[in-house]
C-alpha atoms as a PDB file:
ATOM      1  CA  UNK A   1     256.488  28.336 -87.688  1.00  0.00           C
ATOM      2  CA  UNK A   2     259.886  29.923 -87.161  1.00  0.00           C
ATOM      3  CA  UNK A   3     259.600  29.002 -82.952  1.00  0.00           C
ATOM      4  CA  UNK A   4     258.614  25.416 -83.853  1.00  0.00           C
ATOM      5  CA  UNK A   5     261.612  25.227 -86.312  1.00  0.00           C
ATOM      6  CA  UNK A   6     264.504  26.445 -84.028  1.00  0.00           C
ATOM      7  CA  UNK A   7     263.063  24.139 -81.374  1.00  0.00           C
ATOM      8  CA  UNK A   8     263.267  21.250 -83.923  1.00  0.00           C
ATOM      9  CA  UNK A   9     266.841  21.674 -84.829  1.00  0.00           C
ATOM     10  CA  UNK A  10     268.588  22.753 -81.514  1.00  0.00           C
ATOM     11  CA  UNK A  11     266.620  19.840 -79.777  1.00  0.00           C
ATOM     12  CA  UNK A  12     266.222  17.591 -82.324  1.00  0.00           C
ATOM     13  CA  UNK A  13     270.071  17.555 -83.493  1.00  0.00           C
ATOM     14  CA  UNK A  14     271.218  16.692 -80.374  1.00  0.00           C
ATOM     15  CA  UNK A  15     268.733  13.739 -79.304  1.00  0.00           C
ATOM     16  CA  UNK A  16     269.426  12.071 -83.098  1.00  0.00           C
ATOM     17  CA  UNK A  17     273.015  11.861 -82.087  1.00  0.00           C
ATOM     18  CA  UNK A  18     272.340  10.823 -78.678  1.00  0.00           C
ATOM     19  CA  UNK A  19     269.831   8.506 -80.012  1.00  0.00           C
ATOM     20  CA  UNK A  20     272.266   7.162 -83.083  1.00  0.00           C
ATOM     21  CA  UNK A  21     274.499   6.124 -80.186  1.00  0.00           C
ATOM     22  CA  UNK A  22     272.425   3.655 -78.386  1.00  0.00           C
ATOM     23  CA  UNK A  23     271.662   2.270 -82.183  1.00  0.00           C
ATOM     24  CA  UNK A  24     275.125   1.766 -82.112  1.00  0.00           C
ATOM     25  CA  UNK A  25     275.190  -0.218 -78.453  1.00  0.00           C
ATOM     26  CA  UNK A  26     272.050  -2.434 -79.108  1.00  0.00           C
ATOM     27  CA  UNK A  27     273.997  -4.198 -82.523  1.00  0.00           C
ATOM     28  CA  UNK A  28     275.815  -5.558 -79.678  1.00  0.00           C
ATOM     29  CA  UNK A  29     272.778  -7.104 -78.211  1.00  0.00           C
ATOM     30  CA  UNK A  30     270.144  -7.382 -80.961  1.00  0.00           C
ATOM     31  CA  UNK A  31     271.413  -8.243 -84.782  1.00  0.00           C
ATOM     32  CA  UNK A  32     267.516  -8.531 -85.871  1.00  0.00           C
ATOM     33  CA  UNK A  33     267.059  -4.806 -86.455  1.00  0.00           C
ATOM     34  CA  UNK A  34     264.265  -5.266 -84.139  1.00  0.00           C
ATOM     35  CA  UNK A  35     265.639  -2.885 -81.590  1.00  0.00           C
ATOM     36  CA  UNK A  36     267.082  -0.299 -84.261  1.00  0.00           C
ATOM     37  CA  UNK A  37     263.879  -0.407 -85.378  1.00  0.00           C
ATOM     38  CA  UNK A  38     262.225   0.511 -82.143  1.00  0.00           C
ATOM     39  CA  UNK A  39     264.976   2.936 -81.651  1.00  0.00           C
ATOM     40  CA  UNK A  40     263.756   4.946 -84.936  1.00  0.00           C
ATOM     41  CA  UNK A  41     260.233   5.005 -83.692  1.00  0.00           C
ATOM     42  CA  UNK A  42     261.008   6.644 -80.512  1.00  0.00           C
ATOM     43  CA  UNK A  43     263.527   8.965 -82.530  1.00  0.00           C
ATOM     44  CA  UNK A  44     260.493   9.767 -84.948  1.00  0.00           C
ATOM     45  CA  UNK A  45     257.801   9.965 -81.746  1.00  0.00           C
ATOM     46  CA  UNK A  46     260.171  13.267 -80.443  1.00  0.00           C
ATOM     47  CA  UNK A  47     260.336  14.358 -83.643  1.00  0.00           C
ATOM     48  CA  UNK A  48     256.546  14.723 -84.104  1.00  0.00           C
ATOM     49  CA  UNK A  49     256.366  16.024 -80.325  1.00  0.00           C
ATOM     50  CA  UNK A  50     258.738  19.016 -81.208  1.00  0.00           C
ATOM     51  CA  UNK A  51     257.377  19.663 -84.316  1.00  0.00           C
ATOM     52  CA  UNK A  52     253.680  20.190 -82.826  1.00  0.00           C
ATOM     53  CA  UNK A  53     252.083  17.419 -84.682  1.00  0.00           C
ATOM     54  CA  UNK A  54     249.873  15.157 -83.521  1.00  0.00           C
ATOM     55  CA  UNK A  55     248.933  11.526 -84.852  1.00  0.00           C
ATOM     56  CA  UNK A  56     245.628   9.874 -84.711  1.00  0.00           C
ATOM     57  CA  UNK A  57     245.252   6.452 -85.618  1.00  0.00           C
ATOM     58  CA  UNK A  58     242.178   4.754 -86.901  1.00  0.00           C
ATOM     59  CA  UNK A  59     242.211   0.665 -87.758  1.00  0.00           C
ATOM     60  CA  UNK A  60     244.781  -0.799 -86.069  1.00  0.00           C
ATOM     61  CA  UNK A  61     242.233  -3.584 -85.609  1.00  0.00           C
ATOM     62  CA  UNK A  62     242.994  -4.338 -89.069  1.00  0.00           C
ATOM     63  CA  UNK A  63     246.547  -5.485 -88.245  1.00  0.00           C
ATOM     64  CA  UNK A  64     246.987  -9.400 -88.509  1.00  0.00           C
ATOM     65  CA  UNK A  65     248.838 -10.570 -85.237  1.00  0.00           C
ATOM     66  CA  UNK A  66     251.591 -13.078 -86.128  1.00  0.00           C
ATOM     67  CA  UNK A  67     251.583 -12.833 -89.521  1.00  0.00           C
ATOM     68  CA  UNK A  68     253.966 -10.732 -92.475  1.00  0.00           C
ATOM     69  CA  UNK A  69     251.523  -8.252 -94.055  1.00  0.00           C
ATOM     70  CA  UNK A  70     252.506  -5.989 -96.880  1.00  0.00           C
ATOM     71  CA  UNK A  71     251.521  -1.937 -96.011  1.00  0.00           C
ATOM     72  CA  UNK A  72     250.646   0.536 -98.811  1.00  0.00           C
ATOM     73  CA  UNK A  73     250.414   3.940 -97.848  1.00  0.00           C
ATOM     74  CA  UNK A  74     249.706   7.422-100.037  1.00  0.00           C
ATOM     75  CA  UNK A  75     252.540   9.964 -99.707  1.00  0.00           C
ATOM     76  CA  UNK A  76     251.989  13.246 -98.711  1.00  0.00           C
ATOM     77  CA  UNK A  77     255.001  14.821 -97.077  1.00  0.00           C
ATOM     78  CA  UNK A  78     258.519  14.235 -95.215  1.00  0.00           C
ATOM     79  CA  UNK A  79     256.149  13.884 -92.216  1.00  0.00           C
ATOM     80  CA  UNK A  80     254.697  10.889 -93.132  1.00  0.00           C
ATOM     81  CA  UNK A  81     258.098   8.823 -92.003  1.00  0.00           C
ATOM     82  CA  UNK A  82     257.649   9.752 -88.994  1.00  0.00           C
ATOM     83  CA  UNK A  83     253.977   9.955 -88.642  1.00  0.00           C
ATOM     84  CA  UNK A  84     254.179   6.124 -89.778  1.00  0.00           C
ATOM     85  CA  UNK A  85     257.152   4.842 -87.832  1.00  0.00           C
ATOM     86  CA  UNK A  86     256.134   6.529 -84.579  1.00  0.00           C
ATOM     87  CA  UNK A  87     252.707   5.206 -84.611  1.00  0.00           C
ATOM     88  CA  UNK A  88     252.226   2.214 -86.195  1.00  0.00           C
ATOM     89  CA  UNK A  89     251.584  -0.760 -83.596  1.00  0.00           C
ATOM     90  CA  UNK A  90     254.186  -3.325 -85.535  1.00  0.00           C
ATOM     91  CA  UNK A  91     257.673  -4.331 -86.625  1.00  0.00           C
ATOM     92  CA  UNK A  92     258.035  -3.253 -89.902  1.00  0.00           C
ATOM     93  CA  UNK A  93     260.898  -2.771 -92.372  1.00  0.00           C
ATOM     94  CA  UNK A  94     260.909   0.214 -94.956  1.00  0.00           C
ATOM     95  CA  UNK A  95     261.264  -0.805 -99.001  1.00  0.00           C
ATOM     96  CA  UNK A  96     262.817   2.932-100.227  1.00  0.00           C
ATOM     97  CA  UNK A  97     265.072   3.674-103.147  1.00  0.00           C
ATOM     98  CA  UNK A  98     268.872   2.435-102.546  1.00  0.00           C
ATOM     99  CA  UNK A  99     270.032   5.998-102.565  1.00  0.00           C
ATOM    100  CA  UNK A 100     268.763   7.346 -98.752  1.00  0.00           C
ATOM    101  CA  UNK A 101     270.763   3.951 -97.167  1.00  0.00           C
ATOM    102  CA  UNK A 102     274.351   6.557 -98.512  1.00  0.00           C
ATOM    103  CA  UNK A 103     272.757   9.769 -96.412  1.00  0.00           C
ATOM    104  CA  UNK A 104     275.010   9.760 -92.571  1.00  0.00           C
ATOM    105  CA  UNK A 105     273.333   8.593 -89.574  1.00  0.00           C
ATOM    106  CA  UNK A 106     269.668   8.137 -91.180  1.00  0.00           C
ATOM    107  CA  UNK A 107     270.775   5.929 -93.799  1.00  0.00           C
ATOM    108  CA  UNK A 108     273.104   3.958 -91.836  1.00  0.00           C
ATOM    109  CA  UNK A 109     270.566   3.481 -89.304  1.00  0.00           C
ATOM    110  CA  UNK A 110     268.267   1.861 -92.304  1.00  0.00           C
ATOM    111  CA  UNK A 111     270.771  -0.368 -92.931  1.00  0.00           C
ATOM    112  CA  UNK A 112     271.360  -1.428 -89.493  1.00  0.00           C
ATOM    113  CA  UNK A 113     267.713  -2.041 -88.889  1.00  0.00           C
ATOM    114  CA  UNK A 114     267.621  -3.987 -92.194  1.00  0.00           C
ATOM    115  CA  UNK A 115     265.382  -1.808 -94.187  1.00  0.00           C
ATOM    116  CA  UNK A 116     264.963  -2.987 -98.242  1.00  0.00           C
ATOM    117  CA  UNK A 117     266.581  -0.772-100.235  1.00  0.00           C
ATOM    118  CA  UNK A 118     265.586  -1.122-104.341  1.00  0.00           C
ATOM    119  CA  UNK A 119     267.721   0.077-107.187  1.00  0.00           C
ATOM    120  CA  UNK A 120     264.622   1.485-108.814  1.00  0.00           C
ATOM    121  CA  UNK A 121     266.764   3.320-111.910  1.00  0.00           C
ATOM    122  CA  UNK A 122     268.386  -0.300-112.996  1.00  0.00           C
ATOM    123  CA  UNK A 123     265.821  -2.713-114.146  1.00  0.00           C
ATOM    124  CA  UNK A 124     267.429  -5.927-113.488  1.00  0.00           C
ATOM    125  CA  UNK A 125     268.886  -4.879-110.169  1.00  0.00           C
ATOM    126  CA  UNK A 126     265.087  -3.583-109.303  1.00  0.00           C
ATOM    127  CA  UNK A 127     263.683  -7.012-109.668  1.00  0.00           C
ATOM    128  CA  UNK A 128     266.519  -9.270-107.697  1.00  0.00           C
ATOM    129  CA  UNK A 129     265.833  -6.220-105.091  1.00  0.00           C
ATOM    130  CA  UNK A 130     262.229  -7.296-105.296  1.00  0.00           C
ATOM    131  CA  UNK A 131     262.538 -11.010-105.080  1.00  0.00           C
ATOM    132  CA  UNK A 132     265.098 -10.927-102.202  1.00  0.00           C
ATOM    133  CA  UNK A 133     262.186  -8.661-100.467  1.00  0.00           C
ATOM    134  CA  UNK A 134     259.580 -11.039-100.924  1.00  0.00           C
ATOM    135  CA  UNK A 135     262.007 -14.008 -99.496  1.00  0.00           C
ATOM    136  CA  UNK A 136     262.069 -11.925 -96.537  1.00  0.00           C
ATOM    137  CA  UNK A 137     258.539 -11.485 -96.299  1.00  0.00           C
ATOM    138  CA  UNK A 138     257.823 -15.404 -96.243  1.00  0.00           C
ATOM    139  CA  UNK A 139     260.290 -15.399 -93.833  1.00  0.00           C
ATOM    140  CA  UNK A 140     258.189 -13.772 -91.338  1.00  0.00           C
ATOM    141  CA  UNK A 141     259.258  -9.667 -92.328  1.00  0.00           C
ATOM    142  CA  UNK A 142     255.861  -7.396 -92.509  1.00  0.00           C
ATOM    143  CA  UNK A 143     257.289  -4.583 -95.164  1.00  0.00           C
ATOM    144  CA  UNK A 144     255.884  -0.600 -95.672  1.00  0.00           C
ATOM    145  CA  UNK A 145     256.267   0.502 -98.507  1.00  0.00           C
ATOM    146  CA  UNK A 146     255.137   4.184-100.660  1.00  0.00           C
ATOM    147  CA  UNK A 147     253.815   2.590-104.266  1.00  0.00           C
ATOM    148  CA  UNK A 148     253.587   6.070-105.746  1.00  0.00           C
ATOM    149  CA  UNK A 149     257.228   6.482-105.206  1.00  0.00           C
ATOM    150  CA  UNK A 150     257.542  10.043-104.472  1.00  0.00           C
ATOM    151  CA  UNK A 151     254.784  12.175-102.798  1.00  0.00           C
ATOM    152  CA  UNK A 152     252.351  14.298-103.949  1.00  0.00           C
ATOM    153  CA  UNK A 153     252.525  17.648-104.099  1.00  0.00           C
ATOM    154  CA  UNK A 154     248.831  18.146-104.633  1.00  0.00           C
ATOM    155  CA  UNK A 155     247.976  15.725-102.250  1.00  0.00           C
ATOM    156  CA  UNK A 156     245.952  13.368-105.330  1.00  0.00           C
ATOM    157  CA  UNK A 157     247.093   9.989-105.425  1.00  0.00           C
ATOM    158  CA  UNK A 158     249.713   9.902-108.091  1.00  0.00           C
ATOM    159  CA  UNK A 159     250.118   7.019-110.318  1.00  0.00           C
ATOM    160  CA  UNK A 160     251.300   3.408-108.730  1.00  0.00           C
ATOM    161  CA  UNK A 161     254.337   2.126-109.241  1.00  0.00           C
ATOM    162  CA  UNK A 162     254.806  -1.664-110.458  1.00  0.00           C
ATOM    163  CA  UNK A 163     257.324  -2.917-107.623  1.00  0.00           C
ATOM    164  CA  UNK A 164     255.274  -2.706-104.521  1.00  0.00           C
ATOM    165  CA  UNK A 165     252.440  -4.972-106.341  1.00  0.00           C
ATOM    166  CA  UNK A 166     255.096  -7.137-107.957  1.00  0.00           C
ATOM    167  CA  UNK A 167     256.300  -7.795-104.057  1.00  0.00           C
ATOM    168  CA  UNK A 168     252.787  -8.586-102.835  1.00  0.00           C
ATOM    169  CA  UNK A 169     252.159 -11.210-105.721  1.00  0.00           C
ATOM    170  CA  UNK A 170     255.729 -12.507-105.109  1.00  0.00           C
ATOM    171  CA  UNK A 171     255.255 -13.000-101.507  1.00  0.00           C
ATOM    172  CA  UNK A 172     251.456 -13.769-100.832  1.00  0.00           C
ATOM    173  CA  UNK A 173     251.470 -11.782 -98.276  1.00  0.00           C
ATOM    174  CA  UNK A 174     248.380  -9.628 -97.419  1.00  0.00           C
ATOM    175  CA  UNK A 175     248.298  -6.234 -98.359  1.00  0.00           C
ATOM    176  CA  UNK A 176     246.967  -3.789 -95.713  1.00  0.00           C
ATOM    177  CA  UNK A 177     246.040   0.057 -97.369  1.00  0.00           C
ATOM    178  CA  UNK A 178     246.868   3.095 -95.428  1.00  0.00           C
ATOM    179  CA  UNK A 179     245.785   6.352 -96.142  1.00  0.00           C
ATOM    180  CA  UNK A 180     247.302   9.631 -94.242  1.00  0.00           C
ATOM    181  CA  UNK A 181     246.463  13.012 -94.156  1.00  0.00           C
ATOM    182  CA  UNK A 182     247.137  15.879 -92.273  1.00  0.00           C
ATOM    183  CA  UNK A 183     251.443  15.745 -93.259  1.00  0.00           C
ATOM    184  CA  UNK A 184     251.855  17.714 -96.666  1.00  0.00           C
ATOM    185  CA  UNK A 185     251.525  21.095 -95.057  1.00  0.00           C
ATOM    186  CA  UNK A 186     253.665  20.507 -92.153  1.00  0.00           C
ATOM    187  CA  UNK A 187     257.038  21.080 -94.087  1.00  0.00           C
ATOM    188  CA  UNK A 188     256.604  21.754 -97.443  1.00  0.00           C
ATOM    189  CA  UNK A 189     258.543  20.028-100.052  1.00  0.00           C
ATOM    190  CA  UNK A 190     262.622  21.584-100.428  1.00  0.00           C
ATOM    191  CA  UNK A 191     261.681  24.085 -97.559  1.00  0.00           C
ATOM    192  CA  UNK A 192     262.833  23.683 -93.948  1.00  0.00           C
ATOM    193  CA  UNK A 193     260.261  25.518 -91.799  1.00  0.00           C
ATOM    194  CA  UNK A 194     257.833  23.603 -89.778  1.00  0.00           C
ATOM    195  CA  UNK A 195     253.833  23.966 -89.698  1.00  0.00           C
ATOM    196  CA  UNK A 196     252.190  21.820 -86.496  1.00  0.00           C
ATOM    197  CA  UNK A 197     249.636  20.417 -87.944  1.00  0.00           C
ATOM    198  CA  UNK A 198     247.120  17.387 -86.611  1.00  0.00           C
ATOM    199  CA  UNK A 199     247.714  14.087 -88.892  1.00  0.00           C
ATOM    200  CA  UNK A 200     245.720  11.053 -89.383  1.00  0.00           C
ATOM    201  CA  UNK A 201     246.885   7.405 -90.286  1.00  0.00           C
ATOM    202  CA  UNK A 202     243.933   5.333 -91.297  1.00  0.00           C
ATOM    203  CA  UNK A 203     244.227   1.520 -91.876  1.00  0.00           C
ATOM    204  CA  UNK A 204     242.230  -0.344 -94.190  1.00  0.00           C
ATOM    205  CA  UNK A 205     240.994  -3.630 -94.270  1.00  0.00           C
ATOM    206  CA  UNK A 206     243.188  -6.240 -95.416  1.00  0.00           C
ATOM    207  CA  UNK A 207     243.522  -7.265 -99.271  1.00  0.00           C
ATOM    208  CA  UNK A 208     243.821 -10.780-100.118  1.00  0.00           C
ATOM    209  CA  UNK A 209     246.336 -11.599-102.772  1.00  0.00           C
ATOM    210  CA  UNK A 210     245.583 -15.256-103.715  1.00  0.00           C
ATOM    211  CA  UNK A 211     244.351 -15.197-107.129  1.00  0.00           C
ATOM    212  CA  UNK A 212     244.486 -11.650-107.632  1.00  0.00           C
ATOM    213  CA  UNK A 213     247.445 -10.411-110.523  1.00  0.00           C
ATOM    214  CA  UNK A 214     249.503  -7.036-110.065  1.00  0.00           C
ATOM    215  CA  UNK A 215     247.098  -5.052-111.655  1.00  0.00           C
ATOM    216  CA  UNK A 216     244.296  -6.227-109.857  1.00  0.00           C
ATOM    217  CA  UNK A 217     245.733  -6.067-106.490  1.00  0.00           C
ATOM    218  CA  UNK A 218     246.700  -2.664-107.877  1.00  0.00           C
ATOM    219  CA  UNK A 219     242.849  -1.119-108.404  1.00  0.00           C
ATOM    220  CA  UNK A 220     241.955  -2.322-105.653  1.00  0.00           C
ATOM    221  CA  UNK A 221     244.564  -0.755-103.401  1.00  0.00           C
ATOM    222  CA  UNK A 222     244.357   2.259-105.018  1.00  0.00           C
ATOM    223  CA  UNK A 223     240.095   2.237-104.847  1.00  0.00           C
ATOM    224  CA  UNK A 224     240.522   1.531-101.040  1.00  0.00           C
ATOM    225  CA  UNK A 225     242.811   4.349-100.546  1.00  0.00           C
ATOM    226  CA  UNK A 226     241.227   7.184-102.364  1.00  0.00           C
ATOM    227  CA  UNK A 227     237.681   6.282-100.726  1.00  0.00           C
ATOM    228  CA  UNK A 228     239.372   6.945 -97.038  1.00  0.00           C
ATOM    229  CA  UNK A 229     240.955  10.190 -98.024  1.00  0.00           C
ATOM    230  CA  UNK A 230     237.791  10.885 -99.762  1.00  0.00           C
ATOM    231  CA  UNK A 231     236.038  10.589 -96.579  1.00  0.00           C
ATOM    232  CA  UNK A 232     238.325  11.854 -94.215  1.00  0.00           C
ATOM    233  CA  UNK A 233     237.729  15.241 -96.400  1.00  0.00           C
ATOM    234  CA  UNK A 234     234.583  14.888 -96.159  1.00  0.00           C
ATOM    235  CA  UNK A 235     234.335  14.132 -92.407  1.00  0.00           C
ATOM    236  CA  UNK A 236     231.616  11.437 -92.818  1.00  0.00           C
ATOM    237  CA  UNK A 237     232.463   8.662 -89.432  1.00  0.00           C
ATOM    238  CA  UNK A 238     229.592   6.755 -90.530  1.00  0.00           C
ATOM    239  CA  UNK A 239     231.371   5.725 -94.172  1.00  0.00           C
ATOM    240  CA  UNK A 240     234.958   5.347 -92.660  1.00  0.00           C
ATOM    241  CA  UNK A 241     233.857   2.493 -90.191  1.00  0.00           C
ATOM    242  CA  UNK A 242     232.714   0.734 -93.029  1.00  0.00           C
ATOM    243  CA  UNK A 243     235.895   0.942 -95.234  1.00  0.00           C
ATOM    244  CA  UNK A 244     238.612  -0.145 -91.952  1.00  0.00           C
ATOM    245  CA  UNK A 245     235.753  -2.440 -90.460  1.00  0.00           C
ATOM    246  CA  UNK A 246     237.541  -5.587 -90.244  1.00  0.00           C
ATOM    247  CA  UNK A 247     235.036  -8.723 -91.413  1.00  0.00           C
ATOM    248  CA  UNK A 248     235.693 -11.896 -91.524  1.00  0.00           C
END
């Protein structure tokens, strides 16, 4: 753990600023936050590669080309940023609390790539957050976004939050579940030291949100999600191709 760590920060520290540098050269070239964006996932790629972990990714199929899609995931641990950014075969914008777009580099980064940041603690702030989000989204913006709002120590889904289901009614857009594992113990939660550990992103099928109200759309995230990390405990294949099968 110790090795893995002081390999993290003296290489890691260096390559960030390197990397934060040729953020700063593509604004000159590419104002869509496309290319930040892409930037971050190759910054988050040699993160996981120092750290020992390695990513396996299961439903991709269930991706919509050419379309905005809304994507839920379960929070585990700091890993799963990376885990999720690095791997995931789209263009995607964060939704995160207001407060990490103030922390150097990272956070300026987020805003340069054009991440949604939401003023969770201020009610009527949160919702113009929420409907400027969703105006992005039927503009053509596919969003990811963490409805328990924090993670879970215990690794249990905690409870939703309202926001991310709010957005999905807002927008119409369809909402794709993702459930990881594998990224809790990896660097446990105030601590520093790193744990390589293998990590799995699995990708549900696609929820329809036509007709369906917050709470609905809500249960039936939340069912999807805790029946893949059910099975991915349980190592049962046969069940899992069912749940990210993609059928028309």
């Amino acid at each position: 753990m110790l090795v893995r760590t002081i390999i993290l920060w003296l290489i890691g520290l260096p390559i960030t600023a390197i990397l934060f540098i040729v953020v700063l050269i593509s604004l000159a070239l590419d104002r869509s936050g496309n290319a930040v964006h892409s930037i971050g996932a190759l910054w988050c790629r040699v993160i996981l590669r120092l750290s020992g972990v390695v990513v396996t990714v299961r439903g991709a199929e269930n991706i919509p080309a050419g379309k905005p899609i809304i994507l839920l995931s379960n929070h585990q641990g700091a890993f799963d940023i990376p885990a999720l950014q690095g791997c995931l075969p789209l263009q995607f914008r964060w939704v995160a609390k207001k407060s990490l777009f103030s922390i150097p580099v990272i956070g300026w980064s987020m805003r340069f790539a054009g991440y949604i940041g939401i003023e969770r603690e201020h009610g009527s702030k949160a919702y113009r957050s929420i409907v400027s989000a969703a105006k992005k989204i039927q503009a053509g913006t596919s969003v990811l976004v963490f409805p328990e709002g924090t993670r879970s120590v215990s690794g249990e889904l905690l409870p939703f939050k309202r926001g991310a289901f709010m957005l999905a009614v807002k927008s119409g857009a369809l909402v794709i579940p993702v459930a990881i594992t594998g990224t809790r113990d990896i660097m446990k939660k105030h601590g520093l030291l790193i744990t390589p550990h293998s990590v799995t992103i699995t990708i549900g099928r696609p929820i329809e949100t036509s007709g369906m109200d917050e709470k609905m759309l809500s249960d039936e995230t939340r069912r999807m999600i805790e029946d893949i990390l059910g099975i991915t405990k349980n190592d049962k294949p046969e069940k899992m191709e069912k749940l990210v099968e993609n059928r028309p």
